[in-house]
N, C-alpha and C. Protein backbone atom coordinates (compact mmCIF):
# COMPACT_ATOMS: atom_id res chain seq x y z
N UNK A 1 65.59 272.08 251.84
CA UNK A 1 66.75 272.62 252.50
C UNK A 1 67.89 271.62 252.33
N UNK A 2 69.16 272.13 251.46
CA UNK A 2 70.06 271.03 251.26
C UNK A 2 70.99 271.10 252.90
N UNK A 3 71.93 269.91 252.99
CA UNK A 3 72.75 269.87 254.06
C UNK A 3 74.06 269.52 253.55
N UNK A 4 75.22 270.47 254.52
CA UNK A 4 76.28 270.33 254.15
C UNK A 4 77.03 269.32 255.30
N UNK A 5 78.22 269.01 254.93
CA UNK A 5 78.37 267.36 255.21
C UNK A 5 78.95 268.20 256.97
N UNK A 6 79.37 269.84 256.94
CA UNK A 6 80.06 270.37 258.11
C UNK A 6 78.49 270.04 259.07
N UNK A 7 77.54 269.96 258.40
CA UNK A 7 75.88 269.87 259.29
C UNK A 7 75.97 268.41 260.20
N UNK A 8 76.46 267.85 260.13
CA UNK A 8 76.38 266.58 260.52
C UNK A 8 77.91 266.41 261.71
N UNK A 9 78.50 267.04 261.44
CA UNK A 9 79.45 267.08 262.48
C UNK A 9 79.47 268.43 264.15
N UNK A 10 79.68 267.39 264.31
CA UNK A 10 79.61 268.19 266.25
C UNK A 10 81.00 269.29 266.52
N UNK A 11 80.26 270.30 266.81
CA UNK A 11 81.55 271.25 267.12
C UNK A 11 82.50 270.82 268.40
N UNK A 12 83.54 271.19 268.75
CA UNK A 12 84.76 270.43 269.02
C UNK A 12 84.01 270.97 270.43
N UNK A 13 84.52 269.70 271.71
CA UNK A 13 84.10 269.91 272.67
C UNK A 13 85.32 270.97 274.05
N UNK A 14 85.36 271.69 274.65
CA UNK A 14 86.50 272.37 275.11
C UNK A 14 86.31 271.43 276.72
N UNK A 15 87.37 271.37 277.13
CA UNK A 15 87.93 271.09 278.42
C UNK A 15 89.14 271.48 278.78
N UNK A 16 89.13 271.37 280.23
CA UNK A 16 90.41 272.51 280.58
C UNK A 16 91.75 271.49 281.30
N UNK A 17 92.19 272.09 281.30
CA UNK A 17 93.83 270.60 280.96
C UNK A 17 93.32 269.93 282.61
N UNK A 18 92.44 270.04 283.73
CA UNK A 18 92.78 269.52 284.96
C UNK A 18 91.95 268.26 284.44
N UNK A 19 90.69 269.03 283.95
CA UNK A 19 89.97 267.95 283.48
C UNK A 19 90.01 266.80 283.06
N UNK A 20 90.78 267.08 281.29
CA UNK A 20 91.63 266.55 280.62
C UNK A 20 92.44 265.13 281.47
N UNK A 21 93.05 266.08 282.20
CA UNK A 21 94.12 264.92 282.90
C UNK A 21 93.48 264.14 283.77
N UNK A 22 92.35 264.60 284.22
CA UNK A 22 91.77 263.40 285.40
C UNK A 22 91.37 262.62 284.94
N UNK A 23 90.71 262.84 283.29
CA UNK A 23 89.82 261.73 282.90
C UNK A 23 90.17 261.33 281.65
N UNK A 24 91.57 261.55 281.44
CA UNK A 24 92.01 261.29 279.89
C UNK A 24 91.86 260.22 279.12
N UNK A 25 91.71 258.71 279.84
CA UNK A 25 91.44 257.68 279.16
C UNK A 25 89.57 257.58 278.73
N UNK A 26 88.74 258.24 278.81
CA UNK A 26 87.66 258.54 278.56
C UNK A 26 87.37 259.54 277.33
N UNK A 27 88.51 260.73 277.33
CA UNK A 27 88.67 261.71 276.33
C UNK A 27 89.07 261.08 274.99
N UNK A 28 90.16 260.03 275.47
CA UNK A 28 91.16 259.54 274.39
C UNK A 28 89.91 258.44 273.75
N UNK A 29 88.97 257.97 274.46
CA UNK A 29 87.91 257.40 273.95
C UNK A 29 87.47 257.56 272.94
N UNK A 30 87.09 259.21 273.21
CA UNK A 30 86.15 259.93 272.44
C UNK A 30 86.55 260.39 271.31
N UNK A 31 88.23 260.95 271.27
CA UNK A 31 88.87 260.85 270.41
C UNK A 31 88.69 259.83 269.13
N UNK A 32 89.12 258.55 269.79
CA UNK A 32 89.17 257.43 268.83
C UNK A 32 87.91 257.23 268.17
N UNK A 33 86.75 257.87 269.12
CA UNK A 33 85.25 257.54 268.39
C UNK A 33 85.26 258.67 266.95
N UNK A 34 85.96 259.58 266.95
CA UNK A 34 85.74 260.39 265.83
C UNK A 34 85.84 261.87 266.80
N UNK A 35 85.43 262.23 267.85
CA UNK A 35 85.24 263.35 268.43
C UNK A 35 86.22 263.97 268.21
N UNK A 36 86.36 265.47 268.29
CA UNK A 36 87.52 266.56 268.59
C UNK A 36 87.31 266.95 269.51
N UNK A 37 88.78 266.94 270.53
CA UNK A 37 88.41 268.14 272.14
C UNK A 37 89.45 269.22 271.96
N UNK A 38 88.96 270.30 272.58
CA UNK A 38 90.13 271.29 272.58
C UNK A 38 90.18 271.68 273.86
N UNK A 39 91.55 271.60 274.18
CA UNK A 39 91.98 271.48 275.59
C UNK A 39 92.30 272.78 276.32
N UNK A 40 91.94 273.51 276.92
CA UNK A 40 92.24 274.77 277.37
C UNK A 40 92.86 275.03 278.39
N UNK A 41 93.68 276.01 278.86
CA UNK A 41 93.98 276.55 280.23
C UNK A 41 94.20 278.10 280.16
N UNK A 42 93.09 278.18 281.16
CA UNK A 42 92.96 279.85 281.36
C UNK A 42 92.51 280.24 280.00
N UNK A 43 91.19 279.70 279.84
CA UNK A 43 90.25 280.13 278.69
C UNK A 43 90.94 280.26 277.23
N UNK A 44 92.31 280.12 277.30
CA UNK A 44 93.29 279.89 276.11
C UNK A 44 93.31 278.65 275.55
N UNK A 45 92.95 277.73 274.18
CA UNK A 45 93.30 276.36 273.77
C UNK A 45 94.99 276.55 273.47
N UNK A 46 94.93 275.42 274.22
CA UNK A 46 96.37 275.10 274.01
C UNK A 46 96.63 273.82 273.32
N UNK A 47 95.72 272.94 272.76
CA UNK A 47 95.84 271.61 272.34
C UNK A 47 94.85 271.28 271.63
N UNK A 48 94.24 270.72 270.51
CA UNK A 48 93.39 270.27 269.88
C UNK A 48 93.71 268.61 269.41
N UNK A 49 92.61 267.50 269.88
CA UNK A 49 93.27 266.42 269.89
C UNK A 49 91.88 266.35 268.91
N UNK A 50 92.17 265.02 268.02
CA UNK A 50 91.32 264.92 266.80
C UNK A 50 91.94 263.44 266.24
N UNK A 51 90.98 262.70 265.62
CA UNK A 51 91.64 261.22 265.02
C UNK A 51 92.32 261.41 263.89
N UNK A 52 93.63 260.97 263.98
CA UNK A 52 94.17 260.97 263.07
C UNK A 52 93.78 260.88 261.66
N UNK A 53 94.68 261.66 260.63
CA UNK A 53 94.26 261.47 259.10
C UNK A 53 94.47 259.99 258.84
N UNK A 54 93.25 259.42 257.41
CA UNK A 54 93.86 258.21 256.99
C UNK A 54 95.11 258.11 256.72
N UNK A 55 96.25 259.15 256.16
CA UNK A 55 97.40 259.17 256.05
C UNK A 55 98.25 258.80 256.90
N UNK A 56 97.37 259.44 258.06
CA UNK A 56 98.82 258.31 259.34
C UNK A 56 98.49 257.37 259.91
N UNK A 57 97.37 256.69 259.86
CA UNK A 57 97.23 255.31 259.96
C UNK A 57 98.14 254.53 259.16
N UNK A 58 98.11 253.33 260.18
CA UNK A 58 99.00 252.00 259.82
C UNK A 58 98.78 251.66 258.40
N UNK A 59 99.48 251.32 257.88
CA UNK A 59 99.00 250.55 256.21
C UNK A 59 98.88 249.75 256.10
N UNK A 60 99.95 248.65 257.17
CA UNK A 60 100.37 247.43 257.31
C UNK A 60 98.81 246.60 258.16
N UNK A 61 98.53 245.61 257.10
CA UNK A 61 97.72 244.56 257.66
C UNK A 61 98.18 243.42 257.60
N UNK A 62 98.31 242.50 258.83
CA UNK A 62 98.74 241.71 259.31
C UNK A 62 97.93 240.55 258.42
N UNK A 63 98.70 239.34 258.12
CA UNK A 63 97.87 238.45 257.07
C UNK A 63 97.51 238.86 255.69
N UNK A 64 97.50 240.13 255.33
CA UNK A 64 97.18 239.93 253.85
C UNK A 64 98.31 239.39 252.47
N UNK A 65 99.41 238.96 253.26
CA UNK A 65 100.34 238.59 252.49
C UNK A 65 100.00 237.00 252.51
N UNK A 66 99.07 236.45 253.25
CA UNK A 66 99.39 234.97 253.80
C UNK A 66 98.55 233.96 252.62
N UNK A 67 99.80 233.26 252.51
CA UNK A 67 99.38 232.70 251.02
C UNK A 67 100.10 232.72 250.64
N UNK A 68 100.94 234.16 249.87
CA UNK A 68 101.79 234.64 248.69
C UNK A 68 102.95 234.55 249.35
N UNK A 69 103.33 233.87 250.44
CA UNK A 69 104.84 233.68 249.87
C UNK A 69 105.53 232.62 250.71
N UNK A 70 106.19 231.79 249.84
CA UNK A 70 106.81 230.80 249.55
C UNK A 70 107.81 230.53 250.10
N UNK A 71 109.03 229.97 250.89
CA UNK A 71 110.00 229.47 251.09
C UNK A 71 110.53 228.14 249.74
N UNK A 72 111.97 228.77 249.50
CA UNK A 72 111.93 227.87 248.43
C UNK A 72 112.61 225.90 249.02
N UNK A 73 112.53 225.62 248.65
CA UNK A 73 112.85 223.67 248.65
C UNK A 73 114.31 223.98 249.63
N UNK A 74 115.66 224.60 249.23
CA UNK A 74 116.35 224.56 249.77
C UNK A 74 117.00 225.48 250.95
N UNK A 75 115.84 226.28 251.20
CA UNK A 75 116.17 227.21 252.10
C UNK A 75 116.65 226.61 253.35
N UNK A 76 116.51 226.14 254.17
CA UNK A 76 117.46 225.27 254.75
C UNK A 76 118.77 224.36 254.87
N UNK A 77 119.30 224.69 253.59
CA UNK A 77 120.81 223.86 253.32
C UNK A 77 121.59 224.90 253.17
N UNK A 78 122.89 225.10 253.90
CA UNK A 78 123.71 225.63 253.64
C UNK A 78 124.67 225.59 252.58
N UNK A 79 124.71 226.07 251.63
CA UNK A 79 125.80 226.09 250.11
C UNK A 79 127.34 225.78 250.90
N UNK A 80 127.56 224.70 249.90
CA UNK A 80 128.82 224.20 250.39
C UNK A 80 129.91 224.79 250.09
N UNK A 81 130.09 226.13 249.50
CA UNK A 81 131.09 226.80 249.85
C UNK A 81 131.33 227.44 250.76
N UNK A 82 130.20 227.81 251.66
CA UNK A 82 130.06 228.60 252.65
C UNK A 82 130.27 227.69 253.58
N UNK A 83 130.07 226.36 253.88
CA UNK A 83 130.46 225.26 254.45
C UNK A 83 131.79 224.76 254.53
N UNK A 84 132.81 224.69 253.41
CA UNK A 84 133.97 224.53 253.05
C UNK A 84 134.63 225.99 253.96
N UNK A 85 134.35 227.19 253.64
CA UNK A 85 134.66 228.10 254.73
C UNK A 85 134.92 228.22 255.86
N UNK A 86 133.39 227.81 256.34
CA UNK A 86 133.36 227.49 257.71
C UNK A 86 134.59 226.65 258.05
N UNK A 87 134.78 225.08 257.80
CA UNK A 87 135.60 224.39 257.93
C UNK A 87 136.75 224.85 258.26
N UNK A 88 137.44 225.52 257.01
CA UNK A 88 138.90 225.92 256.70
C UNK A 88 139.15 226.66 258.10
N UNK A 89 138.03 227.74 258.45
CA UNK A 89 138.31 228.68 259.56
C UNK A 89 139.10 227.90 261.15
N UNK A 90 137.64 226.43 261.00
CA UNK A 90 138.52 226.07 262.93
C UNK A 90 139.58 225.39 262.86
């Protein structure tokens, strides 16, 4: 008997928005674990919450630039024309 990959996933769990709201930091849990809830009121879904696609995850990782980049020798000196400027101004 082959299995399809939908076999391994849990059908979406329903709760009804009072619920929802009493215990949302537990839902939002479950969320983040991979779960889907669909949120109902008056036997109607009105909301389906689900983990985001890899697409809208962050891209940005903190440190993987660290290493690659450089400040050059004089980044700290101001070019003396821009200095001479300054001057002329006060």
């Amino acid at each position: 008997m082959s299995q399809h990959l939908s076999d391994n996933v849990s059908p979406p769990q329903k709760i009804g928005v009072r619920e929802f709201r009493g215990n949302l930091t537990a839902y939002l849990r479950q969320v983040r674990q991979g779960s889907t809830i669909l949120v109902t009121s008056h036997d109607e879904v009105v909301a389906e919450l689900r983990p985001p696609t890899p697409s809208y995850r962050p891209r940005r990782q903190p440190g993987a630039l660290r290493g690659r980049i450089r400040m050059s020798d004089d980044f700290d000196q101001t070019p003396s024309d821009i200095l001479e400027s300054m001057e002329r101004d006060l």
